[in-house]
Protein backbone atom coordinates (compact mmCIF):
# COMPACT_ATOMS: atom_id res chain seq x y z
CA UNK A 1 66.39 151.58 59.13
CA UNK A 2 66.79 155.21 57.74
CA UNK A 3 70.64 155.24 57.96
CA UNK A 4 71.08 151.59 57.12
CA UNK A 5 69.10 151.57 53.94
CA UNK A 6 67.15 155.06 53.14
CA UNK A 7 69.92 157.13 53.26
CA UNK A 8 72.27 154.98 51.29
CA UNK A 9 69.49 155.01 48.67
CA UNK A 10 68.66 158.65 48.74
CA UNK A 11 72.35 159.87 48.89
CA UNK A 12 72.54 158.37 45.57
CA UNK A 13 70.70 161.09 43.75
CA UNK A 14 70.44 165.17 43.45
CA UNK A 15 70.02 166.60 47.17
CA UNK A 16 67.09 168.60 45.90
CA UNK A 17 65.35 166.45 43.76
CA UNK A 18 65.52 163.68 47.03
CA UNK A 19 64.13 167.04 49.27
CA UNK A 20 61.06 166.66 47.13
CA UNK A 21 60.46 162.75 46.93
CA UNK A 22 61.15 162.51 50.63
CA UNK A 23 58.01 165.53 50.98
CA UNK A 24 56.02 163.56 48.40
CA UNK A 25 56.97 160.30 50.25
CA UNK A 26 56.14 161.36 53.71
CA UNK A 27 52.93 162.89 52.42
CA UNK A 28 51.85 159.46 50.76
CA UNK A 29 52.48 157.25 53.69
CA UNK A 30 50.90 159.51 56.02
CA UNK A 31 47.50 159.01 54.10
CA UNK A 32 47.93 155.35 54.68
CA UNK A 33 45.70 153.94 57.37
CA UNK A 34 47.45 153.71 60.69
CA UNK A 35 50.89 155.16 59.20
CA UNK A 36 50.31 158.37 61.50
CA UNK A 37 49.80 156.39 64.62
CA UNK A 38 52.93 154.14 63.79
CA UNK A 39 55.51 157.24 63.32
CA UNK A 40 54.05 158.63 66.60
CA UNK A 41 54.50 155.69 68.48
CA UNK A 42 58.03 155.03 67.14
CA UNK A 43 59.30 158.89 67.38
CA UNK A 44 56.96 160.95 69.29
CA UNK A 45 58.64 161.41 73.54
CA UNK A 46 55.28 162.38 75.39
CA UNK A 47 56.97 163.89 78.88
CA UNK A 48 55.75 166.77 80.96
CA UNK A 49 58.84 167.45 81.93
CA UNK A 50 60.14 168.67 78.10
CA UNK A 51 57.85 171.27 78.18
CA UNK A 52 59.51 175.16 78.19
CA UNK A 53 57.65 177.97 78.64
CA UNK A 54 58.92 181.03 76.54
CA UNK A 55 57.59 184.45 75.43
CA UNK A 56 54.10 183.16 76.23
CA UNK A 57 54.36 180.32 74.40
CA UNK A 58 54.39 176.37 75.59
CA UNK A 59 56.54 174.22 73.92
CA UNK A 60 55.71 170.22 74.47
CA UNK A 61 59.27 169.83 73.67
CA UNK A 62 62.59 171.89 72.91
CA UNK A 63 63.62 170.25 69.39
CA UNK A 64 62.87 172.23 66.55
CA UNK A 65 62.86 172.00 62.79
CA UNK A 66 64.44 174.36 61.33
CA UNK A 67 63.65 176.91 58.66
CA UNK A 68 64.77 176.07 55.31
CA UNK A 69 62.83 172.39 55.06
CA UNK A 70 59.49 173.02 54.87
CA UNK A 71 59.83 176.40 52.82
CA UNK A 72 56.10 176.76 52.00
CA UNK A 73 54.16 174.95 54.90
CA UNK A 74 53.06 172.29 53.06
CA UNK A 75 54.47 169.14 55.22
CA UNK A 76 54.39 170.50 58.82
CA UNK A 77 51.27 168.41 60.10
CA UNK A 78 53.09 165.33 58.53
CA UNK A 79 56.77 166.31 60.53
CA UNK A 80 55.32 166.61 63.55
CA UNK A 81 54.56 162.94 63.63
CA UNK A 82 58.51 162.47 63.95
CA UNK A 83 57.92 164.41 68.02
CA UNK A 84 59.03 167.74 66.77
CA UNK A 85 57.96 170.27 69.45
CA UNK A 86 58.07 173.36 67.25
CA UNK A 87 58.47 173.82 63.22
CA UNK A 88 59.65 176.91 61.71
CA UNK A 89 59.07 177.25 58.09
CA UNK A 90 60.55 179.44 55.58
CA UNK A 91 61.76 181.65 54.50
CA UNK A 92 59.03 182.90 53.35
CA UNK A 93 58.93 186.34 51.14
CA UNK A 94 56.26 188.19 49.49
CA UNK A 95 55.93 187.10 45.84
CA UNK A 96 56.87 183.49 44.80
CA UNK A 97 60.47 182.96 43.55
CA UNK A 98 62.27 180.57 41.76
CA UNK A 99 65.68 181.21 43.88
CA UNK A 100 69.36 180.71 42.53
CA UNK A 101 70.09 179.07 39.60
CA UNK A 102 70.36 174.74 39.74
CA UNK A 103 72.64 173.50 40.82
CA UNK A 104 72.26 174.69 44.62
CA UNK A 105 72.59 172.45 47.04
CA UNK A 106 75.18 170.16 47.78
CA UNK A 107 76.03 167.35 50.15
CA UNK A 108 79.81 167.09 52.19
CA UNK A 109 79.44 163.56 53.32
CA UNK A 110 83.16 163.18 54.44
CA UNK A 111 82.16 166.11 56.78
CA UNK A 112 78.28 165.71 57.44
CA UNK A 113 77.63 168.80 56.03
CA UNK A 114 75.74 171.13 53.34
CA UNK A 115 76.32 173.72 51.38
CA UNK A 116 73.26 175.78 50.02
CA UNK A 117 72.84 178.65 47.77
CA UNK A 118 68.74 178.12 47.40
CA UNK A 119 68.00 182.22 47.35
CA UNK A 120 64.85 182.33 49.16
CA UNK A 121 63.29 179.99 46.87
CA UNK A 122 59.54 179.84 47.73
CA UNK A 123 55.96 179.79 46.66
CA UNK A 124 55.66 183.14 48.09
CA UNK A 125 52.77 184.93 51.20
CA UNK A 126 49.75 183.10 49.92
CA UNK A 127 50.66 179.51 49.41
CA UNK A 128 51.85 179.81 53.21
CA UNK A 129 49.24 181.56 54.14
CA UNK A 130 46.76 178.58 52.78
CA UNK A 131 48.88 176.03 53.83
CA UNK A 132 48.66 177.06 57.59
CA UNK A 133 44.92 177.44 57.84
CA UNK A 134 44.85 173.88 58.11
CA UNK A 135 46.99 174.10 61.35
CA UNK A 136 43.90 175.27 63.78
CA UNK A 137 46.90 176.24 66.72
CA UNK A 138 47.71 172.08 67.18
CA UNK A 139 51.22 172.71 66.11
CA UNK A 140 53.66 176.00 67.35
CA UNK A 141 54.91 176.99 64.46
CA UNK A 142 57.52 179.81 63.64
CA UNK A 143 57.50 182.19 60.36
CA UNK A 144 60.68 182.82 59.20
CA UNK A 145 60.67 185.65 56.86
CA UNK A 146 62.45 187.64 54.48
CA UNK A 147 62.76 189.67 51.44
CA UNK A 148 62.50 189.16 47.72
CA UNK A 149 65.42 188.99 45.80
CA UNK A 150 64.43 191.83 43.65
CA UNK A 151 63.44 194.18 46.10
CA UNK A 152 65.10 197.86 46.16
CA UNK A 153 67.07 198.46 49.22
CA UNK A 154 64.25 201.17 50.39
CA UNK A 155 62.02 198.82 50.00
CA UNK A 156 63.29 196.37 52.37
CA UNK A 157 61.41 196.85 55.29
CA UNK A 158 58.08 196.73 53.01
CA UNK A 159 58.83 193.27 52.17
CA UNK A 160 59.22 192.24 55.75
CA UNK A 161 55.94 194.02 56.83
CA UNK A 162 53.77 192.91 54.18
CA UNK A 163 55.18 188.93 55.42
CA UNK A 164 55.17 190.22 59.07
CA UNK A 165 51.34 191.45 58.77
CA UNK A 166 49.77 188.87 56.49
CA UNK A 167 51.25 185.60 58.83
CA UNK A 168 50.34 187.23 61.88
CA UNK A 169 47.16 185.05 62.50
CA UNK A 170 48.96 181.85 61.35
CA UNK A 171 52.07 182.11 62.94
CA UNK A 172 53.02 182.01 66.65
CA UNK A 173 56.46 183.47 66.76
CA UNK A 174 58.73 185.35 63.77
CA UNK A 175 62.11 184.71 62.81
CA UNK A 176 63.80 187.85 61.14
CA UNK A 177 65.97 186.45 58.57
CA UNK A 178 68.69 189.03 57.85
CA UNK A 179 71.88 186.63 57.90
CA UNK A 180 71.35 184.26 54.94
CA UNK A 181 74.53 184.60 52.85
CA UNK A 182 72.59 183.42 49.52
CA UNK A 183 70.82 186.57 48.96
CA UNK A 184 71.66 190.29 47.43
CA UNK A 185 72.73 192.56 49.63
CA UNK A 186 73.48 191.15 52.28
CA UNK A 187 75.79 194.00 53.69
CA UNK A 188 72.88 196.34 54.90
CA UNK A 189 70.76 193.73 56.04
CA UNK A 190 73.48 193.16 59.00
CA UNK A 191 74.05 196.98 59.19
CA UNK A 192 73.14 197.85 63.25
CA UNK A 193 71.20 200.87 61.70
CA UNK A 194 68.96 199.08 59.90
CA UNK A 195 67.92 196.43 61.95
CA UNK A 196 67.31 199.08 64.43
CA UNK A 197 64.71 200.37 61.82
CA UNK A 198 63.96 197.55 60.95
CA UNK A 199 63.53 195.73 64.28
CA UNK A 200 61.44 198.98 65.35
CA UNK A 201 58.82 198.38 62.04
CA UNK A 202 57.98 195.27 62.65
CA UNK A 203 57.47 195.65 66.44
CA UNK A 204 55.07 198.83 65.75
CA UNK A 205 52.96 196.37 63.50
CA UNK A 206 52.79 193.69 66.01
CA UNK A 207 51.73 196.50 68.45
CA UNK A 208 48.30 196.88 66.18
CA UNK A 209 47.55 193.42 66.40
CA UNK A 210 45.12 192.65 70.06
CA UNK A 211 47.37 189.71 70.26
CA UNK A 212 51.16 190.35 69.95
CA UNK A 213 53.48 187.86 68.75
CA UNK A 214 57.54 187.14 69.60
CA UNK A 215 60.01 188.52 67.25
CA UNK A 216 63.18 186.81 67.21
CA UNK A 217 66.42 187.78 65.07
CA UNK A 218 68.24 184.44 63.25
CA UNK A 219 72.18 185.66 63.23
CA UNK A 220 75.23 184.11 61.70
CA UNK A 221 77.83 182.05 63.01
CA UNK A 222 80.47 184.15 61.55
CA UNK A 223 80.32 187.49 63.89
CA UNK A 224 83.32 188.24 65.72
CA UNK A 225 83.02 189.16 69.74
CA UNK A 226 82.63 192.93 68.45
CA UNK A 227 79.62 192.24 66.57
CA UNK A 228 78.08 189.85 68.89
CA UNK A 229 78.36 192.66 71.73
CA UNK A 230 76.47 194.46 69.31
CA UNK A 231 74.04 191.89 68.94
CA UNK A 232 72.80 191.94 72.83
CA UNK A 233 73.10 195.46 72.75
CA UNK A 234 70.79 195.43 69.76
CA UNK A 235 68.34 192.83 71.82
CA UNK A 236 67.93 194.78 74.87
CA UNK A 237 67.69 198.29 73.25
CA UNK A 238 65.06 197.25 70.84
CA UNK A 239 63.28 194.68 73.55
CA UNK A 240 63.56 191.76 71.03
CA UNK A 241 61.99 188.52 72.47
CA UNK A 242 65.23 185.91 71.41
CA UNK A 243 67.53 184.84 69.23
CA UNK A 244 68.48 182.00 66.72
CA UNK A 245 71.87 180.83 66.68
CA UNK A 246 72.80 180.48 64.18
CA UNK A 247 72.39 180.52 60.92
CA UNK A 248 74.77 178.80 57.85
CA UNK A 249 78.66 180.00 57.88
CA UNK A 250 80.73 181.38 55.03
CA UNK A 251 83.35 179.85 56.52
CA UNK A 252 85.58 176.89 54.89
CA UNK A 253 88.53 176.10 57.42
CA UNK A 254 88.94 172.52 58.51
CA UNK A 255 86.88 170.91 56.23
CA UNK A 256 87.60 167.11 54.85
CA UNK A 257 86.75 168.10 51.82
CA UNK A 258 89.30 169.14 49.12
CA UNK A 259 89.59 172.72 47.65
CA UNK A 260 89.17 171.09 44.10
CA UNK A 261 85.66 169.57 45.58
CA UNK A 262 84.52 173.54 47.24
CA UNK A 263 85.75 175.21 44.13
CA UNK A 264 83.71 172.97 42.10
CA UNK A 265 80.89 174.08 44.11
CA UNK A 266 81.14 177.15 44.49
CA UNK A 267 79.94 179.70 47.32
CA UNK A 268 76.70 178.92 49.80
CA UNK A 269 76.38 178.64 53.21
CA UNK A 270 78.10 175.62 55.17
CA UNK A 271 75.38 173.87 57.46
CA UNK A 272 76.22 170.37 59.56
CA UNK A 273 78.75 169.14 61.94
CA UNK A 274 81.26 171.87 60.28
CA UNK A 275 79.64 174.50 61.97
CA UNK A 276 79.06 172.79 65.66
CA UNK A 277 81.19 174.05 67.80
CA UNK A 278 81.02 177.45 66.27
CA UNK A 279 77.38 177.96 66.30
CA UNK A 280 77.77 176.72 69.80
CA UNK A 281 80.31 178.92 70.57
CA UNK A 282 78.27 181.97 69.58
CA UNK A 283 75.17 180.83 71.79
CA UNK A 284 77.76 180.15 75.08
CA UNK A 285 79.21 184.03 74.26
CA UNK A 286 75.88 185.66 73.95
CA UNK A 287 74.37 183.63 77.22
CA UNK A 288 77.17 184.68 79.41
CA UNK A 289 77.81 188.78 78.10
CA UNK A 290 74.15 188.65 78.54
CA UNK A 291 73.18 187.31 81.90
CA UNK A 292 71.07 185.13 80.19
CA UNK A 293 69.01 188.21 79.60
CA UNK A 294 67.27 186.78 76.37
CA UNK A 295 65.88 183.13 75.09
CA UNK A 296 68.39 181.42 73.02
CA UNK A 297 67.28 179.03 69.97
CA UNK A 298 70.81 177.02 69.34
CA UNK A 299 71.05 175.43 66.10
CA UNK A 300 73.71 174.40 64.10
CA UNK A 301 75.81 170.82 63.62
CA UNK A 302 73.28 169.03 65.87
CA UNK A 303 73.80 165.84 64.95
CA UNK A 304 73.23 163.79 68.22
CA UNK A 305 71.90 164.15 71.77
CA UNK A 306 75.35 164.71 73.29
CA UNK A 307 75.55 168.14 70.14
CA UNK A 308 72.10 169.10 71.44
CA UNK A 309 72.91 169.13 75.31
CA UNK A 310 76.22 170.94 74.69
CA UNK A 311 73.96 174.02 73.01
CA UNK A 312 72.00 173.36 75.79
CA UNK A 313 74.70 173.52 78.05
CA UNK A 314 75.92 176.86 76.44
CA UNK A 315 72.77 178.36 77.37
CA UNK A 316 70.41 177.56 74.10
CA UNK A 317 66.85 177.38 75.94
CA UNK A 318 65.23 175.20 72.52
CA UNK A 319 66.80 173.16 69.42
CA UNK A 320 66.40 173.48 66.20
CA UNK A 321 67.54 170.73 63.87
CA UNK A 322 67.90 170.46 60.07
CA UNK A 323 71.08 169.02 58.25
CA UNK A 324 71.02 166.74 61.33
CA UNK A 325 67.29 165.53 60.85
CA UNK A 326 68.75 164.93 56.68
CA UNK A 327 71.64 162.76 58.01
CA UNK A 328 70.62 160.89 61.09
CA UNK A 329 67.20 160.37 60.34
CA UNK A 330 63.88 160.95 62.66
CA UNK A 331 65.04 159.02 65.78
CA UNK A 332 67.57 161.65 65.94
CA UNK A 333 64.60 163.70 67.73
CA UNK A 334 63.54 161.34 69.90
CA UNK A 335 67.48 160.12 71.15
CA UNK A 336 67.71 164.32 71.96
CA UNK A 337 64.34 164.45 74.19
CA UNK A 338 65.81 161.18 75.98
CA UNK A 339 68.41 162.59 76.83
CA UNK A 340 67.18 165.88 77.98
CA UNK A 341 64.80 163.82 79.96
CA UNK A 342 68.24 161.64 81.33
CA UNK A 343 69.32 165.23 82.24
CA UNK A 344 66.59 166.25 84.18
C-alpha cells in the first residue's frame, strides 16, 4: 500500500514539509483505538533468534533507524510499532536551531536517493531531554549528538559534553557525530588530534556516571584506506565501543541525475542507493584490517533485505535504515528481519 499509493501521493510535495505530515500522521493514527496493535501485527518480527548482544546492551532485533528522522525524540514510541529494534535520534545539540536556510532537502528519485543540507536543525538538549522521559527503558535508543552551528572551535568539546552529560540517563548508547558535511568546520572535527581529545572528554564524563554508557563514532563514506587505517587505530587506542558506517557522501560520480539537476541543488550530503556499495565497502575494509576487533553499525543505501545482508555480510553487526525506510516504506523492516531469520 505505501509504495503503490502513499508514496506516489507524498512524492508530490516538499520533502520536508511531507517529513512533518508523515510525523503528524503517524502520531494521529497511533491515538486511534487498536491502530498500535494493527502496525505491530503487520510489521513487528518477534524472533529470539534476532536478538544481538553488544556493549552490554540487548537488541530484540538488528534494524535500526537512523539519526536524522526523529531529530527531537518526539515520534520514537510511535516508530517502533513498524519492529524497529533500536532508534537513534538526532542530532541533537545544545541550544535549539533553526539549521540551513529552506530549501534543504531534496529527493533523486531516478537514483533513490537524498541530498540534505538540514545543519543540525533541532529543538535543542531540553525538548529531547522531555521527550525521552516518556521512554521508561522499553525502547534502546541511541543519542546522536553534536555541536551548534555557532559554537567557537575551543568550544567544541563543551558542546558535546554538555549533550553527552545531560542525555546520559535517557540514552543507552552515543553516537559522536563529527562527519556531517552540512555543518561549519568540518575540517577539525575529522582532525585525528581532536577526536583524540575529544574521544578522551567524553569517555572521562561517562567514567563519573555509576552506570557507563557505549560511545560510538558515526564516520563518512568518503575516507580513503589511509584514513580508515586511522580510524581503527583511533578505535583501539582510545577503547571506543563501535562504529557507524557511514554517514552521507560528498560524493557525485555515477549518479542518474543530470549536472543541470545537482547544480540546481546545490551541495549536501548524498544518502540512498548512491552510496550502497560504498558505505558497504567501508564497513567490509574496517571488519577485515580490524579482526573484527570492534562492533560495526552499517548503514547506508539499504534499500532491501538482500542491501542489508550484504552489510551484514561485510561484517556490520546491526542496521540502521533511513532514506530506505522514506522509499520502501515500513515492510522494508520486517522483509530485512526475514531474511536474517532465512539466514540463520
Amino acid at each position: 500500500m505505501y509504495k503503490l499509493l502513499l508514496r506516489p501521493l507524498f512524492f508530490l510535495f516538499d520533502p520536508e514539509k511531507i517529513h512533518h505530515f508523515t510525523f503528524s500522521l503517524i502520531k494521529f493514527t497511533s491515538k486511534i483505538p487498536g491502530f498500535e496493535s494493527l502496525f505491530k501485527s503487520l510489521y513487528v518480527v518477534n524472533d529470539k533468534r534476532l536478538e544481538r548482544k553488544l556493549f552490554g546492551l540487548t537488541f530484540k532485533n538488528p534494524v535500526g533507524l537512523a539519526a536524522g528522522f526523529d531529530k527531537n525524540a518526539v515520534l520514537y514510541k510511535e516508530l517502533a510499532n513498524f519492529g524497529f529494534g533500536f532508534i537513534e535520534i538526532g542530532t541533537v545539540t545544545p541550544k535549539a536551531q533553526a539549521g540551513n536556510p529552506k530549501k534543504r532537502l531534496f529527493r533523486l528519485k531516478d537514483d533513490q536517493g537524498i541530498i540534505n543540507r538540514m545543519g543540525f536543525n533541532n529543538e535543542g538538549l531540553e525538548a529531547a531531554i522531555n521527550q525521552l522521559k516518556h521512554n521508561k527503558g522499553k525502547l534502546i535508543i541511541g543519542g546522536n549528538i553534536g555541536k551548534n552551528t555557532q559554537t567557537k572551535p575551543e568550544d567544541y568539546t563543551k558542546d558535546y559534553l554538555e549533550c553527552f552529560n545531560a542525555l546520559h540517563p535517557y540514552v543507552d548508547y552515543f553516537v559522536l557525530n563529527v562527519s556531517c558535511p552540512n555543518v561549519g568546520s568540518h575540517a577539525k572535527l575529522n582532525d585525528k588530534d581532536y577526536l583524540e581529545e575529544l574521544i578522551s572528554a567524553v569517555q572521562n564524563a561517562n567514567k563519573s556516571f555509576e552506570k557507563q554508557k557505549p560511545i560510538l563514532l558515526k564516520i563518512a563514506p568518503d575516507l580513503n584506506t589511509n584514513q580508515l587505517d586511522e580510524i581503527i587505530e583511533l578505535v583501539a587506542d582510545t577503547k571506543l565501543d563501535g562504529v557507524i558506517a557511514s554517514n552521507t557522501s560528498m560524493d557525485r560520480s555515477g549518479l542518474k541525475a543530470t549536472e543541470q539537476q545537482l547544480n540546481a541543488i546545490g551541495n549536501g550530503g548524498l544518502s540512498g542507493q548512491p552510496i550502497k556499495e560504498k558505505s558497504t565497502k567501508v564497513v567490509k575494509y574496517l571488519s577485515e584490517n580490524s579482526n573484527k576487533a570492534f562492533p560495526i553499525i552499517g548503514v547506508g543505501g539499504v534499500h532491501s533485505a538482500q542491501d542489508a545482508l550484504e552489510k551484514i555480510n561485510a561484517g556490520a553487526d546491526l542496521i540502521q535504515v533511513y532514506t530506505g525506510f522514506i522509499y520502501e516504506g515500513p515492510r522494508l523492516i520486517k522483509a530485512i528481519n526475514q531474511a536474517i531469520l532465512k539466514e540463520s
